[in-house]
Protein backbone atom coordinates (compact mmCIF):
# COMPACT_ATOMS: atom_id res chain seq x y z
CA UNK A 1 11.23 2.21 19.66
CA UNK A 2 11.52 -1.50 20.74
CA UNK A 3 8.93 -3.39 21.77
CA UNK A 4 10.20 -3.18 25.36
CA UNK A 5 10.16 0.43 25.55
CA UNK A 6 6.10 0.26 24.10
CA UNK A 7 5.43 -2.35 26.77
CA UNK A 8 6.54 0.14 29.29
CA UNK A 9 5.08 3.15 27.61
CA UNK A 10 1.78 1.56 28.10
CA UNK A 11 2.05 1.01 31.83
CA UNK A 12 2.80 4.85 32.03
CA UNK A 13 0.26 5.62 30.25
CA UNK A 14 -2.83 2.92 31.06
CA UNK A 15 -1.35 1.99 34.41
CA UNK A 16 -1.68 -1.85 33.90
CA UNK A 17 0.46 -4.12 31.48
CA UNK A 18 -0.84 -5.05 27.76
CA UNK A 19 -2.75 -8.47 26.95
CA UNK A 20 -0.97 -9.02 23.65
CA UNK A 21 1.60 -6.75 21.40
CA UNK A 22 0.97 -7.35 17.47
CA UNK A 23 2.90 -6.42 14.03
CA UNK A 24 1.76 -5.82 10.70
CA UNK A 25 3.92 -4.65 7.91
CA UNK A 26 4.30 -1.87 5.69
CA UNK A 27 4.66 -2.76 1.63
CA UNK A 28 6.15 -1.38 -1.61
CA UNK A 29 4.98 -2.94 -4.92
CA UNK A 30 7.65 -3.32 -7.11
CA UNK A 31 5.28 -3.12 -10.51
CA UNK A 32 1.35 -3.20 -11.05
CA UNK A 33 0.32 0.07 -10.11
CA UNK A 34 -3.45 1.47 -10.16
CA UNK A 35 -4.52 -2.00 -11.28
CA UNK A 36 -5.55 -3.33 -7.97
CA UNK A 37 -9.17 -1.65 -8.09
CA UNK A 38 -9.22 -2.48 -11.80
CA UNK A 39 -9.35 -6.20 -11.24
CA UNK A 40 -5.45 -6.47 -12.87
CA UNK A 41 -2.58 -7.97 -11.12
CA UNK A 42 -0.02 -6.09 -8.30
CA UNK A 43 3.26 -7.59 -8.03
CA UNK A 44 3.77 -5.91 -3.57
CA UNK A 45 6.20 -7.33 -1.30
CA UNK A 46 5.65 -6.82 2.71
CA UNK A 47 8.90 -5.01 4.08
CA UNK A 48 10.36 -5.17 7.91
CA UNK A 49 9.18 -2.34 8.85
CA UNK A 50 5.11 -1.21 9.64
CA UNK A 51 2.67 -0.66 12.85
CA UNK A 52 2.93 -1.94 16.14
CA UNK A 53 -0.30 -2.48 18.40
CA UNK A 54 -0.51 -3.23 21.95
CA UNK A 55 -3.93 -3.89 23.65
CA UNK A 56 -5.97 -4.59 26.97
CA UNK A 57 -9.50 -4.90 27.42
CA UNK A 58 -10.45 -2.73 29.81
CA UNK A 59 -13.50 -3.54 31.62
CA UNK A 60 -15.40 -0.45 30.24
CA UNK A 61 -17.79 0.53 27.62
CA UNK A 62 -14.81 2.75 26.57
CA UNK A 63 -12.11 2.30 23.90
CA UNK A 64 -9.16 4.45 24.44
CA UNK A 65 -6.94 5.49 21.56
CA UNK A 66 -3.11 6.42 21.81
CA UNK A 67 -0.63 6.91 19.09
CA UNK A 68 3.17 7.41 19.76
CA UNK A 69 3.17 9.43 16.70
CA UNK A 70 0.17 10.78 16.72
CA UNK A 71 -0.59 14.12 19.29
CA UNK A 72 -4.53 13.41 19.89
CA UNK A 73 -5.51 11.45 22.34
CA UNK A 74 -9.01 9.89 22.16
CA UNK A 75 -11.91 7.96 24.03
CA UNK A 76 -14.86 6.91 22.31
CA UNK A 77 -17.72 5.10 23.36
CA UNK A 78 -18.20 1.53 22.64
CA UNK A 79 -21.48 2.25 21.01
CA UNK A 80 -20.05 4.85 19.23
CA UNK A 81 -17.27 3.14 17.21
CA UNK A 82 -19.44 3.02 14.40
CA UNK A 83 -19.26 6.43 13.76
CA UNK A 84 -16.39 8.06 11.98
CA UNK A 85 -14.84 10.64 13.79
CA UNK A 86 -13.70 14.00 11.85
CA UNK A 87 -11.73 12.87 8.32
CA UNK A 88 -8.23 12.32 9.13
CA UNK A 89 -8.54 11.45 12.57
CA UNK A 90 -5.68 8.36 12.80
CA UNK A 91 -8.62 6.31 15.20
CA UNK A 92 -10.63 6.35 12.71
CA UNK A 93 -8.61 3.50 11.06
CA UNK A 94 -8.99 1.27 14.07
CA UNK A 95 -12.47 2.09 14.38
CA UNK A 96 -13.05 0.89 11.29
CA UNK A 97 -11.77 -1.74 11.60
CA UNK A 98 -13.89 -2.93 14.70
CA UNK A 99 -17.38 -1.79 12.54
CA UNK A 100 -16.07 -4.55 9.79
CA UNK A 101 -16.39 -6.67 12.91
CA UNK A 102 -19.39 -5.96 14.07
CA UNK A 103 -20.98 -6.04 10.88
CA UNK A 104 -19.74 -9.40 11.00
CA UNK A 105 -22.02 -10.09 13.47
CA UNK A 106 -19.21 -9.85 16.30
CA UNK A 107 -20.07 -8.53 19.58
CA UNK A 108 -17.55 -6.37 21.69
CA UNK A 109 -18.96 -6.99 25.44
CA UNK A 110 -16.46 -4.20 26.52
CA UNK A 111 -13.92 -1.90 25.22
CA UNK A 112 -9.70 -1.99 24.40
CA UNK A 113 -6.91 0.45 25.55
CA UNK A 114 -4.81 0.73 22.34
CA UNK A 115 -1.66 1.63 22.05
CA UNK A 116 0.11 2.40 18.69
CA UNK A 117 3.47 3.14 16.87
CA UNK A 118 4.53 3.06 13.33
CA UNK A 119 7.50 3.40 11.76
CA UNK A 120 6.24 3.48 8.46
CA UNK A 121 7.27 6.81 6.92
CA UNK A 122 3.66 8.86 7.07
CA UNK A 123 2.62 10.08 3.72
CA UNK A 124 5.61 7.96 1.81
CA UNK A 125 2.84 5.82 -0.17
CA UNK A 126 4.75 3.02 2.19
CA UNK A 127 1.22 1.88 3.40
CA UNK A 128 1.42 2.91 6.79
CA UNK A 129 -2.66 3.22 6.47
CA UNK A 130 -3.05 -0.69 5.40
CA UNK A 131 -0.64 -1.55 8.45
CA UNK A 132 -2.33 0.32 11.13
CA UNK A 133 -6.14 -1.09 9.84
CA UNK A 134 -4.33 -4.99 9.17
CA UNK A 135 -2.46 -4.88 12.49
CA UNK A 136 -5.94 -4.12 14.02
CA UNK A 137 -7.69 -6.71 12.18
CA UNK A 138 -5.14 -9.46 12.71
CA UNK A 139 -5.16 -8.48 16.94
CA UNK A 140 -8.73 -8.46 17.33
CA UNK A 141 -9.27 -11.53 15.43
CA UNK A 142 -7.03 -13.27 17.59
CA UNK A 143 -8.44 -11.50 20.82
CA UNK A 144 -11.98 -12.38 19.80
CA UNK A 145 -11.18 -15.88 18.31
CA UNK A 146 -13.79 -15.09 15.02
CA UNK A 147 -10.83 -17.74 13.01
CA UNK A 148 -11.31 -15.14 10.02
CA UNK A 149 -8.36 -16.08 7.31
CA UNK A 150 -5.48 -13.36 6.31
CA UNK A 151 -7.27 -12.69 2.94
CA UNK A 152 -10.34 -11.80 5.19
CA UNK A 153 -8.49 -9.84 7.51
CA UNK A 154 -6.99 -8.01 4.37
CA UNK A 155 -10.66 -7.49 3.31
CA UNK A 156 -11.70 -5.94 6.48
CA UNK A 157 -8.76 -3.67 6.25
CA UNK A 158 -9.80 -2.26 3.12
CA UNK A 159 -13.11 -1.85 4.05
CA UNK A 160 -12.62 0.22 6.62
CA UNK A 161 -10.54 2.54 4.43
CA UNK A 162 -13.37 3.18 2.25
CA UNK A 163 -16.00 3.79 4.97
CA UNK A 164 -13.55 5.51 7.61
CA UNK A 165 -10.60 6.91 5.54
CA UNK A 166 -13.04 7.81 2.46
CA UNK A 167 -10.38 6.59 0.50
CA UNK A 168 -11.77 3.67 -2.14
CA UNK A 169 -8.66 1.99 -2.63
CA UNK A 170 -7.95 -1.34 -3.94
CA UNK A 171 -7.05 -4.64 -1.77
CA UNK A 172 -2.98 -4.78 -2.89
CA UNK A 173 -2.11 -2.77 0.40
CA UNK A 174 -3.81 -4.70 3.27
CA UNK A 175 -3.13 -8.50 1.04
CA UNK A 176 0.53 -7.40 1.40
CA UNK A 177 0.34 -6.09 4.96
CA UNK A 178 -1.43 -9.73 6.00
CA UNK A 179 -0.10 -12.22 3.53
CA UNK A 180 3.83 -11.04 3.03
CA UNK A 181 6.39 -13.53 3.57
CA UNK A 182 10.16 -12.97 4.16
CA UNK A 183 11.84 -12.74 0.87
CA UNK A 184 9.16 -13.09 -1.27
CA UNK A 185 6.81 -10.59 -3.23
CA UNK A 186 3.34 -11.66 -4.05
CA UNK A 187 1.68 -12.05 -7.42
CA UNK A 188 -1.92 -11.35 -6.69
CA UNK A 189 -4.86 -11.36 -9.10
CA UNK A 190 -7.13 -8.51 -7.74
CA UNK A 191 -10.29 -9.91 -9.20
CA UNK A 192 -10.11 -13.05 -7.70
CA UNK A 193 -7.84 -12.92 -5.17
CA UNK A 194 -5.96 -15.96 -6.28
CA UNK A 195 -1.90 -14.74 -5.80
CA UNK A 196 1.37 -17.40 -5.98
CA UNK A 197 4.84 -16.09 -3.59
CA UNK A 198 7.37 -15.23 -6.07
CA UNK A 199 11.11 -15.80 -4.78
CA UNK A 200 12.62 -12.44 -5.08
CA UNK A 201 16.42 -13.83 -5.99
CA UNK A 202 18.85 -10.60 -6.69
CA UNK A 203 22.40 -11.51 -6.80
CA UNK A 204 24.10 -7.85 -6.35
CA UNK A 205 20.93 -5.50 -6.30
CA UNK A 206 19.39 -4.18 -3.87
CA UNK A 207 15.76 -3.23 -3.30
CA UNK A 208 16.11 1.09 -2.40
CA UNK A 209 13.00 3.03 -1.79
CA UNK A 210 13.74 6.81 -2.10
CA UNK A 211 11.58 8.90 -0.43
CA UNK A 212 10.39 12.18 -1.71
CA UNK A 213 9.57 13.60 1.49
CA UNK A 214 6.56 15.51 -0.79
CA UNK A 215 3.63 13.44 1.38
CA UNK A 216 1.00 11.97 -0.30
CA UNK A 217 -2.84 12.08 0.76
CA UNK A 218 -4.67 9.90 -0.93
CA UNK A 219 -8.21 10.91 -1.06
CA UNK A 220 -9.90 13.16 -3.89
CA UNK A 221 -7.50 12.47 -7.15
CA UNK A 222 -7.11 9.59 -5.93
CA UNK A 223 -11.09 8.55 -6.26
CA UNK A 224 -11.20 10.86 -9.18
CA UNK A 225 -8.96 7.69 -10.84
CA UNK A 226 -10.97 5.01 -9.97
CA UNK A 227 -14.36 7.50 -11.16
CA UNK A 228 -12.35 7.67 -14.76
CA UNK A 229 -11.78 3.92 -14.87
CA UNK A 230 -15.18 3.75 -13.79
CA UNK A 231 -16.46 6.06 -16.62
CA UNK A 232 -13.86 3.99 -19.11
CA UNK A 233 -15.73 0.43 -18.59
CA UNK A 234 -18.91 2.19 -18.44
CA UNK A 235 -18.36 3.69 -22.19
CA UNK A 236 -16.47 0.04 -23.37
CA UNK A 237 -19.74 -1.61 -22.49
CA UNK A 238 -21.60 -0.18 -25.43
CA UNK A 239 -19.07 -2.52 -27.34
CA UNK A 240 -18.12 -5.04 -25.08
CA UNK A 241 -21.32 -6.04 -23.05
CA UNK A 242 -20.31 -7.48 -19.73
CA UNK A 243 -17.33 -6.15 -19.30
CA UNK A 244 -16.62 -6.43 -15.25
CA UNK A 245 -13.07 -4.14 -15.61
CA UNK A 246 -10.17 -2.82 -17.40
CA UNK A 247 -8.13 -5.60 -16.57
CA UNK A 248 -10.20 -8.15 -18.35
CA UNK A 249 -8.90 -6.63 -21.86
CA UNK A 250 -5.97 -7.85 -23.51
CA UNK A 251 -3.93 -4.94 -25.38
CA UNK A 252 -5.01 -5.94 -28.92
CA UNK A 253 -8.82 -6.60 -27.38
CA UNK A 254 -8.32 -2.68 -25.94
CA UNK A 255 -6.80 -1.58 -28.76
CA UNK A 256 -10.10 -2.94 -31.26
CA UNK A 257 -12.38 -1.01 -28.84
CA UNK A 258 -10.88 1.64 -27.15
CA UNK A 259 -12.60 4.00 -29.93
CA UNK A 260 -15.26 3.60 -27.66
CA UNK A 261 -14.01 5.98 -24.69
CA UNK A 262 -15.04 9.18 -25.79
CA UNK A 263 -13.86 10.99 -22.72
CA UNK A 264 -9.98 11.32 -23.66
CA UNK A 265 -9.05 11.40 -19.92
CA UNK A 266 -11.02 8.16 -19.24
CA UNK A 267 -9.27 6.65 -22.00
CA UNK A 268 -5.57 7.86 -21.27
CA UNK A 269 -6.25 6.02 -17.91
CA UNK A 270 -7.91 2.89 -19.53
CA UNK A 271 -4.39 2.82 -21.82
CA UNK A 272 -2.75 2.55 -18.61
CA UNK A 273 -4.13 0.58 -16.66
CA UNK A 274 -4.75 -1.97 -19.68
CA UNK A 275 -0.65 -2.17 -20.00
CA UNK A 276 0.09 -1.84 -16.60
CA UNK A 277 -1.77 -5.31 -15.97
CA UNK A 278 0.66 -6.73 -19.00
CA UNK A 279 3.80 -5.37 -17.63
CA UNK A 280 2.88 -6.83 -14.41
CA UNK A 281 2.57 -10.27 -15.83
CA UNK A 282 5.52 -10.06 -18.20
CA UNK A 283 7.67 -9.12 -15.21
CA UNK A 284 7.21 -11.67 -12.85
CA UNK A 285 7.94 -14.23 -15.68
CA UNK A 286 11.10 -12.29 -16.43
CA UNK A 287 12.02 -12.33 -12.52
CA UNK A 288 11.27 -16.36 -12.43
CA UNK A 289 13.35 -16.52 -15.50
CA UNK A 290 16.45 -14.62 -13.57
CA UNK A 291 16.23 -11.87 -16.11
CA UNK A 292 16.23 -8.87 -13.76
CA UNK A 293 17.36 -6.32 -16.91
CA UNK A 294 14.52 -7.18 -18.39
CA UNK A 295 12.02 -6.56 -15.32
CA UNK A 296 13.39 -3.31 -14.76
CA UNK A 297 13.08 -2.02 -17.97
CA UNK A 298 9.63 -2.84 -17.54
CA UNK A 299 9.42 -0.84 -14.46
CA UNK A 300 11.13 2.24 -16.19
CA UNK A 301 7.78 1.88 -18.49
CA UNK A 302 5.24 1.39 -15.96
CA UNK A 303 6.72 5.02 -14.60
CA UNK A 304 6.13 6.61 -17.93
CA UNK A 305 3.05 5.36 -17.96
CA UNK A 306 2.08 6.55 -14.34
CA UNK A 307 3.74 9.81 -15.76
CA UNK A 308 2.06 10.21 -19.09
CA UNK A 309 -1.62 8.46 -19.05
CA UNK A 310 -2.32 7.96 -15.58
CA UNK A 311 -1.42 11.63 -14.11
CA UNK A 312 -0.02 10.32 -10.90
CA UNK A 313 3.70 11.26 -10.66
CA UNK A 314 4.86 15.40 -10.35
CA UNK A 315 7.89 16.99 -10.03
CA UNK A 316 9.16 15.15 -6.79
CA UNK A 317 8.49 11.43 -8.01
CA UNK A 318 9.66 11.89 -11.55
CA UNK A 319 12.89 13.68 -10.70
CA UNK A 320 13.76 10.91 -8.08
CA UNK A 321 13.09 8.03 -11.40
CA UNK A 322 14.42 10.36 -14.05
CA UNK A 323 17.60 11.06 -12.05
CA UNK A 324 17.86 7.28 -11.06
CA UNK A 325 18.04 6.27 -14.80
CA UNK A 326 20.65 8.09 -15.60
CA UNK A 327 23.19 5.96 -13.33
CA UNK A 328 25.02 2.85 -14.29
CA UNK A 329 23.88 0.23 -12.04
CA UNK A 330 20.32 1.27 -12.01
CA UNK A 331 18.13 -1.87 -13.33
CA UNK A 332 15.34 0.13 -13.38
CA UNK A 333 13.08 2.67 -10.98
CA UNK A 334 9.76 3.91 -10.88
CA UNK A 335 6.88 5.59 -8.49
CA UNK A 336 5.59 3.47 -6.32
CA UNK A 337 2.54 3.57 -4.76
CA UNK A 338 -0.99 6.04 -4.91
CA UNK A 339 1.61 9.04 -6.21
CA UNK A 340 0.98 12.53 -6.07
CA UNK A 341 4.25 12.58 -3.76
CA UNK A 342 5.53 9.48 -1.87
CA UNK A 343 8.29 7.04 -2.63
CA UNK A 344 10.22 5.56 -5.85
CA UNK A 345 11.34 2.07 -5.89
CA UNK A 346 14.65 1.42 -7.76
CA UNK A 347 17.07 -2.05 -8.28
CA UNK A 348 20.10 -1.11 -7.45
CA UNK A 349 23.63 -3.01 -7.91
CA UNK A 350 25.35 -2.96 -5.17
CA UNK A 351 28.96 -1.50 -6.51
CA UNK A 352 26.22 1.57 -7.36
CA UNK A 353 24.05 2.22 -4.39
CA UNK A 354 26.59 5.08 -2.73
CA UNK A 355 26.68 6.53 -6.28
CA UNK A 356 23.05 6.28 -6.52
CA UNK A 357 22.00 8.29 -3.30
CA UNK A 358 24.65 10.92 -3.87
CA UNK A 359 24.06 11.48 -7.37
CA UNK A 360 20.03 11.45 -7.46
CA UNK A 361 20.28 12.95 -3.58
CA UNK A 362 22.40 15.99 -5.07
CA UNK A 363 20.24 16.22 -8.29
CA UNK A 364 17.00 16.16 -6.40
CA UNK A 365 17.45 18.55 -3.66
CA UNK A 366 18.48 20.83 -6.54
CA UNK A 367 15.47 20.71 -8.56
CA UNK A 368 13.35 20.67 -6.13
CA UNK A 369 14.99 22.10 -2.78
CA UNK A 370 13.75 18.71 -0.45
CA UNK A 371 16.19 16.03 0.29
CA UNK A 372 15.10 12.83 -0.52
CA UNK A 373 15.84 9.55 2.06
CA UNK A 374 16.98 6.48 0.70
CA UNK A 375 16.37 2.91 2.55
CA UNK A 376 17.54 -0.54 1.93
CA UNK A 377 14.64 -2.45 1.57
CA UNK A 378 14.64 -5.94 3.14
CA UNK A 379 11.25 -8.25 2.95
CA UNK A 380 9.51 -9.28 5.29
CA UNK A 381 6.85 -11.29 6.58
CA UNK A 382 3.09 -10.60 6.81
CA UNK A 383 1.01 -9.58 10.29
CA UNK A 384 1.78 -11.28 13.22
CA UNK A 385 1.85 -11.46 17.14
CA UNK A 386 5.08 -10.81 18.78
C-alpha cells in the first residue's frame, strides 16, 4: 500500500485524518548471529522495507488498535495498557511499547487511534516484531516530545518484547530498526552498545534474502538458547570468576576453560557463540579491506555453526544455504536471523542471481515441497517520520 492509500484508509476507518504517519525498518544481519544477548558483536543492516504507523490522539481514555494485516480489531483502556493482552496478540507490541513509557515516568493524558501496516514478510526472521515496537517508540517519542535518543528508543523496543512478546531477545533487531542508514550495515558491540556504520561497497553482488516460507516463532527454543548460554557462563565461572558473558572469551581463552561446561548442550552453544563473535569481527575487517570472498566464506561457517552447535537451522534453512553453495557466483549464504524457519541471506554476483533463484528455487521446492521467495535486498535508513 502507499502511504496515500493508509492516509485514506484511516479516514474510513476513524472518520478524521491522522496527526503524523511514521516508518521504521525491517533488518537482516548479514553475520553475528545469537551473539546479541551474549554481549558479542552483530554485523545488521536496516532494509527499505518494515512497518508503517499512522496516529491521532483521540480525546478518550481509549486506545484503538488496527492492523491492515492483522484481522482483530482492538480497544483497550488507557489504564489498561499495562496489561498484556492474550500471547500473540499483534497490540501487544504497541502496548508495550507505551508501558516502557510510562515506566519512564511519561504520562498519557488521553489515548491514540493507531493504524498499522507492514510489509515485512511475517514469520521470515525479517524483524517485522522490532519494526512494529521501534516504529511505535520513535512516533510516540516525537508525539510526546520525551527527546529520548535512537539507542533509547531501540531499548524500549526490546523491552517491550520481553515483557509483552515473552520473547527475551537481544537489542540487534530494534538498534537496526532505529539506527540503519542507507547503504550501510552496522557494527554494534552488544555489551556496550558502542557500533561504527560500515560502507557496504559490492561491485557486482547483490544482497538476496530467500525466504523459506517455513515461519518462525520465536518464543520457547528460542529462550531455551539464551537459558543454555545462561547455564554455560554460570558453569565457566567456577574457573573464570567474573565472567559477565560468552562474548568476553577469546577462542584460545574458551578453549583453556571450556572443560568447565559439563552440560554438553550448554557447551556446543558456548562453542558457538564464542566463534560467532570472531567471525563477526574478522568479517567486517575483510569487508573494509574489499575482500568480499573472504567475508562470505565466513558466512558459509557461521551457518555450519548455527547448523551444528547452535541447533537453530532445519530442513528449510539449510537446504536454501546448502543449495546456494553449490552455484558459481555464490560468495557465500547462511540463516539469518532467530531460525527455526525464516530467511537465508546470500551475496550474489549479479551474472548469477537468475541462476541462483532457479536452481536453489527448483532444488528447494523439491526437498521440501514449499517454494521459497527471493528479494533483492537494498539498505535502508533507520525509523523515521514521513
Amino acid at each position: 500500500m502507499t502511504v496515500q492509500e493508509l492516509q485514506k484508509l484511516f479516514v474510513e476507518v476513524y472518520g478524521h485524518q491522522e496527526d503524523a504517519v511514521y516508518f521504521a525498518p525491517g533488518r537482516v544481519n548479514l553475520i553475528g548471529e545469537h551473539t546479541d544477548y551474549n554481549g558479542g558483536f552483530v554485523f545488521p543492516c536496516a532494509l527499505s522495507f518494515g512497518t508503517y504507523l499512522l496516529l491521532r490522539r483521540n480525546g478518550t481514555k481509549d486506545v484503538h488498535f488496527r492492523s491492515v494485516n492483522e484481522p482483530e480489531v482492538l480497544t483497550v483502556a488507557l489504564a489498561d495498557v499495562t496489561t498484556p493482552l492474550a500471547k500473540g496478540t499483534w497490540a501487544n507490541y504497541l502496548m508495550g511499547v507505551m508501558t516502557q513509557f510510562i515506566k519512564r515516568g511519561v504520562e498519557f493524558t488521553e489515548g491514540y487511534d493507531f493504524l498499522i501496516w507492514g510489509n515485512v514478510p511475517l514469520g521470515a526472521g525479517l524483524s517485522s516484531s522490532a519494526a512494529l515496537e521501534v516504529v511505535t517508540a520513535y512516533a510516540l517519542n516525537d508525539q510526546l516530545g520525551t527527546g529520548y535518543d535512537r539507542t533509547e528508543l531501540a531499548k524500549i523496543g526490546q523491552m517491550a518484547e520481553h515483557e509483552f512478546a515473552f520473547v527475551n531477545c537481544g537489542i540487534m533487531d530494534q538498534f537496526a530498526s532505529a539506527q540503519g542508514r542507507k547503504d550501510h550495515a552496522i557494527f554494534l558491540n552488544c555489551d556496550t552498545l558502542e557500533f561504527d556504520l560500515v560502507p557496504v561497497v559490492l561491485h557486482g553482488i547483490k544482497v538476496v534474502i530467500s525466504n523459506t516460507h517455513s515461519p518462525h516463532k520465536l518464543g520457547d527454543e528460542y529462550n531455551d538458547r539464551v537459558r543454555e548460554c545462561h547455564l554455560a557462563v554460570d558453569q565457566l565461572r567456577t574457573v573464570r570468576p567474573g565472567l559477565k558473558n560468552l562474548a568476553e572469551l577469546t577462542q584460545a581463552e574458551f578453549d583453556q576453560i571450556k572443560d568447565a561446561i559439563t552440560d554438553p548442550i550448554a557447551l556446543k552453544r558456548a562453542r558457538h557463540v564464542v566463534s560467532e563473535v570472531q567471525r563477526t569481527v574478522d568479517a567486517v575487517d575483510y569487508l573494509r579491506a574489499g575482500d568480499i570472498e573472504a567475508f562470505g566464506k565466513l558466512m558459509n561457517a557461521s551457518h555450519v555453526s548455527l547448523r551444528d552447535d547452535y541447533e537453530v537451522t532445519g530442513l528449510y534453512l539449510d537446504t536454501l544455504a546448502e543449495e546456494a553453495w553449490k552455484i558459481d557466483g555464490v560468495i557465500g549464504s547462511r540463516m539469518t536471523g532467530g531460525g527455526f524457519g525464516g530467511c537465508t541471506v546470500s551475496l550474489v554476483k549479479d551474472e548469477a542471481i537468475d541462476e541462483f533463484k532457479e536452481k536453489v528455487g527448483k532444488a528447494y521446492t523439491e526437498k521440501t515441497g514449499l517454494k521459497a521467495d527471493f528479494y533483492i535486498a537494498e539498505i535502508g535508513d533507520g525509523a523515521k517520520k514521513i
